[in-house]
PDB file of N, CA and C in Angstrom:
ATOM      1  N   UNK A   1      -5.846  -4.064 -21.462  1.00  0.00           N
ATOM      2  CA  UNK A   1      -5.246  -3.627 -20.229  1.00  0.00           C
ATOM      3  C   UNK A   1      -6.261  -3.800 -19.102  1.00  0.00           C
ATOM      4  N   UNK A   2      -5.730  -4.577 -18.034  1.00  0.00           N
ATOM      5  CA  UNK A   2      -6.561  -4.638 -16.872  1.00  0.00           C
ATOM      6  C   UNK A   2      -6.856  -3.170 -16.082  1.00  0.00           C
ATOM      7  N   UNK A   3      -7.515  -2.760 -15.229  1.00  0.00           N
ATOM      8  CA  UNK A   3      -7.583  -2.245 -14.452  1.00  0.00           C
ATOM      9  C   UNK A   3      -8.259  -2.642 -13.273  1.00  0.00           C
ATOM     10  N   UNK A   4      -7.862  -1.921 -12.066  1.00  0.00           N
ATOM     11  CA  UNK A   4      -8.415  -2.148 -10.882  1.00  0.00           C
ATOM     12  C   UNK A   4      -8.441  -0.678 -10.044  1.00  0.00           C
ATOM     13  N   UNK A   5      -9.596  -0.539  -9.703  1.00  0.00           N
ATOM     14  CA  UNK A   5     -10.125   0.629  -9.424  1.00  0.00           C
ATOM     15  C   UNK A   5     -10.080   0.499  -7.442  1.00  0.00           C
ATOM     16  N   UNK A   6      -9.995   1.687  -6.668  1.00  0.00           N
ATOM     17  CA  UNK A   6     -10.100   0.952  -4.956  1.00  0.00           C
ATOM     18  C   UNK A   6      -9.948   2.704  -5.122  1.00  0.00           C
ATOM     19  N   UNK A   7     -11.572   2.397  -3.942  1.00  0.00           N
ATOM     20  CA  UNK A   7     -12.037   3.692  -3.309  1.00  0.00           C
ATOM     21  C   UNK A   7     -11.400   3.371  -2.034  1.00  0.00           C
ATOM     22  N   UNK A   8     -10.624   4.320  -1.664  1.00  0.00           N
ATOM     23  CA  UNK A   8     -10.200   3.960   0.054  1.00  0.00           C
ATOM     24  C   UNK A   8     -10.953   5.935   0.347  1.00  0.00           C
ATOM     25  N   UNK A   9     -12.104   5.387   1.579  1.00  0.00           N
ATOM     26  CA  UNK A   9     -12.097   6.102   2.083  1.00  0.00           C
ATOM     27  C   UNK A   9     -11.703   6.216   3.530  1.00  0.00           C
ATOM     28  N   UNK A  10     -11.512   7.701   4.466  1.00  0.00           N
ATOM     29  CA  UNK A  10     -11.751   6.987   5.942  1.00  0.00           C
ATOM     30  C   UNK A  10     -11.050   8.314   6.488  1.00  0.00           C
ATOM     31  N   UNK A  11     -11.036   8.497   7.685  1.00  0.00           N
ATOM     32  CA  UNK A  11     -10.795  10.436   7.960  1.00  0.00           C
ATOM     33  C   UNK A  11      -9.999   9.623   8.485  1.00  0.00           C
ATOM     34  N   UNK A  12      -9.225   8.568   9.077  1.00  0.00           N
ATOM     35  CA  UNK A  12      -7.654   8.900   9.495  1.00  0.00           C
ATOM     36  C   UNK A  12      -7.022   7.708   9.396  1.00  0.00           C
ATOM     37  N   UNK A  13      -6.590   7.948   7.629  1.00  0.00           N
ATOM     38  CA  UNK A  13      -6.014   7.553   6.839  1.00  0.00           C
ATOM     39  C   UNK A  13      -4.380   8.401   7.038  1.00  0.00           C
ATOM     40  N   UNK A  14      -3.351   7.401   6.699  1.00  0.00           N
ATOM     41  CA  UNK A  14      -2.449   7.812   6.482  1.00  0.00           C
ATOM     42  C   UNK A  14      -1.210   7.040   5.705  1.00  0.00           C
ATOM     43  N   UNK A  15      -0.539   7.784   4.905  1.00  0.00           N
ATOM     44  CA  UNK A  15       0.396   6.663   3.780  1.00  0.00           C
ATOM     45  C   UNK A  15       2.268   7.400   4.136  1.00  0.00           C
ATOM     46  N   UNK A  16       2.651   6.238   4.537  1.00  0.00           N
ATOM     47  CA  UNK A  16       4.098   6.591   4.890  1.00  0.00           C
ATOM     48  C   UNK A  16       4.583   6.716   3.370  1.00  0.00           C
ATOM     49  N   UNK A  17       4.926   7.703   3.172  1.00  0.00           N
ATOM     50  CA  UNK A  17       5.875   8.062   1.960  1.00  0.00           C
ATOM     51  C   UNK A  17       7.880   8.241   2.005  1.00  0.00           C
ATOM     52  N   UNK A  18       7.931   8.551   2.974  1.00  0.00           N
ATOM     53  CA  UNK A  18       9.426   9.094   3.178  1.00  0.00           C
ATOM     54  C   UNK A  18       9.965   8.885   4.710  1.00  0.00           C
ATOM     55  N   UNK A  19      10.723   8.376   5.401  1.00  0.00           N
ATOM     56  CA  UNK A  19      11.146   8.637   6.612  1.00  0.00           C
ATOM     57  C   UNK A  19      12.930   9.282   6.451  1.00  0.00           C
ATOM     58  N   UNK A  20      12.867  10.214   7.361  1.00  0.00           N
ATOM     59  CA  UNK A  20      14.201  10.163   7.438  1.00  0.00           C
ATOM     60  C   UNK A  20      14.407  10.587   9.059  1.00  0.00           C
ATOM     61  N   UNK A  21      15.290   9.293   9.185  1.00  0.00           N
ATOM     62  CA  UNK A  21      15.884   9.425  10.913  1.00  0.00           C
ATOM     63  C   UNK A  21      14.588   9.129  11.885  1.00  0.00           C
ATOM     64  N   UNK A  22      14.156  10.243  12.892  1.00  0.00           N
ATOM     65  CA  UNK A  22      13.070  10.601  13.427  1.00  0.00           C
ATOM     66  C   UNK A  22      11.458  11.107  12.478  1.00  0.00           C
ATOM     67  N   UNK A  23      11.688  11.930  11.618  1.00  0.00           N
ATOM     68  CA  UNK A  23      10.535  12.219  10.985  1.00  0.00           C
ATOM     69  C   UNK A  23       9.928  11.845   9.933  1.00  0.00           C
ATOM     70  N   UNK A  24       8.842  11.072   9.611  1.00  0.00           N
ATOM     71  CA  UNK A  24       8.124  10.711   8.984  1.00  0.00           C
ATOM     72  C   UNK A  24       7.357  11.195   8.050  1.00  0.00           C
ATOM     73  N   UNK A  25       7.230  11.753   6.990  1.00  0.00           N
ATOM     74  CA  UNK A  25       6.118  12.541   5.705  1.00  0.00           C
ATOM     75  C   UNK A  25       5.188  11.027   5.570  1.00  0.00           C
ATOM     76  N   UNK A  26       3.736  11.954   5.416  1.00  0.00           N
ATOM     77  CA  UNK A  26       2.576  11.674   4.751  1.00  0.00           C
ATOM     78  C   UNK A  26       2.027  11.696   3.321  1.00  0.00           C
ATOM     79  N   UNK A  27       1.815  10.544   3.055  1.00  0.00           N
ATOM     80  CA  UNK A  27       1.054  11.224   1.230  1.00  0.00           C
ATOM     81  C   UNK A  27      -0.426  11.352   1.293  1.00  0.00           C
ATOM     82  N   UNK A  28      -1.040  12.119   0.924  1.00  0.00           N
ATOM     83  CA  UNK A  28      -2.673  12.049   0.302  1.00  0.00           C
ATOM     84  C   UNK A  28      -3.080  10.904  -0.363  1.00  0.00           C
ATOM     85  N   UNK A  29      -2.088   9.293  -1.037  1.00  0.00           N
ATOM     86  CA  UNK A  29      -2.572   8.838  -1.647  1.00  0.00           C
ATOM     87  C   UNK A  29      -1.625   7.629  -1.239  1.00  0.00           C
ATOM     88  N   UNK A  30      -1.680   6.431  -1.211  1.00  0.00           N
ATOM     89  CA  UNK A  30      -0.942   5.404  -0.601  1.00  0.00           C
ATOM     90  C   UNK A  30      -0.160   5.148  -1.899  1.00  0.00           C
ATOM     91  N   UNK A  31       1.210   4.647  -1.899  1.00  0.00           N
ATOM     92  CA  UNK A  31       2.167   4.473  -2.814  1.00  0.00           C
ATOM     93  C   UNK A  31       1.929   2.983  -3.229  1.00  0.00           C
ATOM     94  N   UNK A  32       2.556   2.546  -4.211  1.00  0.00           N
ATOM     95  CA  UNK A  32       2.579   1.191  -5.017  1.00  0.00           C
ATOM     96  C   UNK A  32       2.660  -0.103  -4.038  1.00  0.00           C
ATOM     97  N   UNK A  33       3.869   0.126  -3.101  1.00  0.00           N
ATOM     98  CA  UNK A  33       4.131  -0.849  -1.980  1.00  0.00           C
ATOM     99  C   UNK A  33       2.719  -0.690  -1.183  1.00  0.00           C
ATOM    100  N   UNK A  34       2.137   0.373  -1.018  1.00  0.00           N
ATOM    101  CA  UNK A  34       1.401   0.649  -0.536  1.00  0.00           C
ATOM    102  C   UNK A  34      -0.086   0.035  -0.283  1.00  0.00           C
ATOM    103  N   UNK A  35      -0.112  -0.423  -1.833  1.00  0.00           N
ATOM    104  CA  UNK A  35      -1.457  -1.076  -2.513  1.00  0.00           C
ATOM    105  C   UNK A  35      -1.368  -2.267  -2.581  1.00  0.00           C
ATOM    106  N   UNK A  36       0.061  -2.688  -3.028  1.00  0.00           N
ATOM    107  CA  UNK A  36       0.271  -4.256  -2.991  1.00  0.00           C
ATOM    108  C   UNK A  36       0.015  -5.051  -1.477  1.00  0.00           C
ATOM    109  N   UNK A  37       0.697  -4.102  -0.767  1.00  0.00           N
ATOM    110  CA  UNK A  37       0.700  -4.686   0.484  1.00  0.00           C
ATOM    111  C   UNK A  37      -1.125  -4.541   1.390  1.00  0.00           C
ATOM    112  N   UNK A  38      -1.777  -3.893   0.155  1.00  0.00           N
ATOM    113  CA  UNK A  38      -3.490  -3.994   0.979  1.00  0.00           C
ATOM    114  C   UNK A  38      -3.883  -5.224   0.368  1.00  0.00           C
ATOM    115  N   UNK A  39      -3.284  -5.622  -0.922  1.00  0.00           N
ATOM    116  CA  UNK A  39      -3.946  -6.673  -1.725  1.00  0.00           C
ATOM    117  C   UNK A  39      -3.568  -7.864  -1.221  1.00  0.00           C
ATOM    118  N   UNK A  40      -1.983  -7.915  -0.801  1.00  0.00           N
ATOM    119  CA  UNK A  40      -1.946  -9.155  -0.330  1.00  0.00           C
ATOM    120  C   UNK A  40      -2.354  -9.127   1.124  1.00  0.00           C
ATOM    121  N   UNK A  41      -2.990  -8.813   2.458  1.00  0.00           N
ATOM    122  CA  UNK A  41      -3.657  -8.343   3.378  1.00  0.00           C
ATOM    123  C   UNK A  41      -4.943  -9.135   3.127  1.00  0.00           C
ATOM    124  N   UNK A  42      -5.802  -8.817   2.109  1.00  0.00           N
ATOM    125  CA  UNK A  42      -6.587  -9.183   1.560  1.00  0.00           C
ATOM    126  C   UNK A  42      -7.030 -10.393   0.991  1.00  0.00           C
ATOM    127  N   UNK A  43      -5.732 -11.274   0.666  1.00  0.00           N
ATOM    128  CA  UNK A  43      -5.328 -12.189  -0.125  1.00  0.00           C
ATOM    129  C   UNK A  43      -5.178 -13.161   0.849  1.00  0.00           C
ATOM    130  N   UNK A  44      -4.854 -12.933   2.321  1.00  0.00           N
ATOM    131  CA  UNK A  44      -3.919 -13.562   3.177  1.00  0.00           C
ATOM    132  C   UNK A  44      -2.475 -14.399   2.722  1.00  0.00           C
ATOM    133  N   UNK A  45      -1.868 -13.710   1.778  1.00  0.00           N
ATOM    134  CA  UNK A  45      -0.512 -13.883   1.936  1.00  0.00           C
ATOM    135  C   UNK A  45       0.302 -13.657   3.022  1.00  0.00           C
ATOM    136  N   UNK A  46       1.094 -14.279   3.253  1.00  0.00           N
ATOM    137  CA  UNK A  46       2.391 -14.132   4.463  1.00  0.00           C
ATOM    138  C   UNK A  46       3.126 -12.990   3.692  1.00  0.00           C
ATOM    139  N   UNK A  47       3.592 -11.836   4.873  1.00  0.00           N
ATOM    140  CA  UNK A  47       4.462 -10.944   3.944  1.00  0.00           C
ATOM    141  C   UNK A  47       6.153 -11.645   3.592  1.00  0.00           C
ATOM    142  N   UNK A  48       6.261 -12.944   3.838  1.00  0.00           N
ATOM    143  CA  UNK A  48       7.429 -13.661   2.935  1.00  0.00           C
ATOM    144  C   UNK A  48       7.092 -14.037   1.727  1.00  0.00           C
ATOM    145  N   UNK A  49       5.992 -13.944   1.491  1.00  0.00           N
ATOM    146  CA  UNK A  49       5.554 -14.747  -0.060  1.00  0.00           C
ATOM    147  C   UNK A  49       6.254 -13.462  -1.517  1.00  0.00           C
ATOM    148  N   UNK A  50       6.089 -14.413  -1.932  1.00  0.00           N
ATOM    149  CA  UNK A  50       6.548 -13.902  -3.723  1.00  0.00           C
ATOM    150  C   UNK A  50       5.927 -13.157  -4.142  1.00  0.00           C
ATOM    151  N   UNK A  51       6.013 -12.019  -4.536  1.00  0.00           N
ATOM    152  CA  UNK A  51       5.049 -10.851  -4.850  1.00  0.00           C
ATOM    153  C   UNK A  51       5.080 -10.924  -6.580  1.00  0.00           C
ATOM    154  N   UNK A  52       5.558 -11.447  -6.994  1.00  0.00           N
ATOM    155  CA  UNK A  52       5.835 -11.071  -8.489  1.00  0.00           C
ATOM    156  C   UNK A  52       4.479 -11.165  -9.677  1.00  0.00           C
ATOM    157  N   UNK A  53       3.771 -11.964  -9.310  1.00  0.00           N
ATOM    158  CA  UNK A  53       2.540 -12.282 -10.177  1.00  0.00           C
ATOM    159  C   UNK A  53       1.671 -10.666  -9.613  1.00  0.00           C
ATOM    160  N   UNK A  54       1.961 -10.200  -8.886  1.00  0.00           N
ATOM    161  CA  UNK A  54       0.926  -9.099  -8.529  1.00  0.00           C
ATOM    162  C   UNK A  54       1.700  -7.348  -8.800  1.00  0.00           C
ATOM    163  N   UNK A  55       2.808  -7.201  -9.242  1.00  0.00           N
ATOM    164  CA  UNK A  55       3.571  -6.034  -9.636  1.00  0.00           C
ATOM    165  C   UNK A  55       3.775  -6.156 -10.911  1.00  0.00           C
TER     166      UNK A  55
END
């Protein structure tokens, strides 16, 4: 089993978890979409590209 480990630090950090309508919730910890979307960031993928080799 692979793993991949990512220290995110940073005092103003924030992870959209939920919207509904007008208000927005925060998580303490960035969600799955969350991570993929730092990796491909990282990667310089276009956010049209194929995500499947990385989920």
């Amino acid at each position: 089993m692979s793993v991949l480990l990512l220290q995110l630090s940073g005092p103003f950090q924030s992870w959209g978890v939920q919207s509904r309508f007008g208000m927005r919730d925060t998580g303490l910890e960035p969600s799955k979409s969350g991570v993929i979307g730092l990796l491909c960031a990282a990667l310089g993928r276009p956010r049209w590209a194929i995500l499947e080799d990385l989920a």
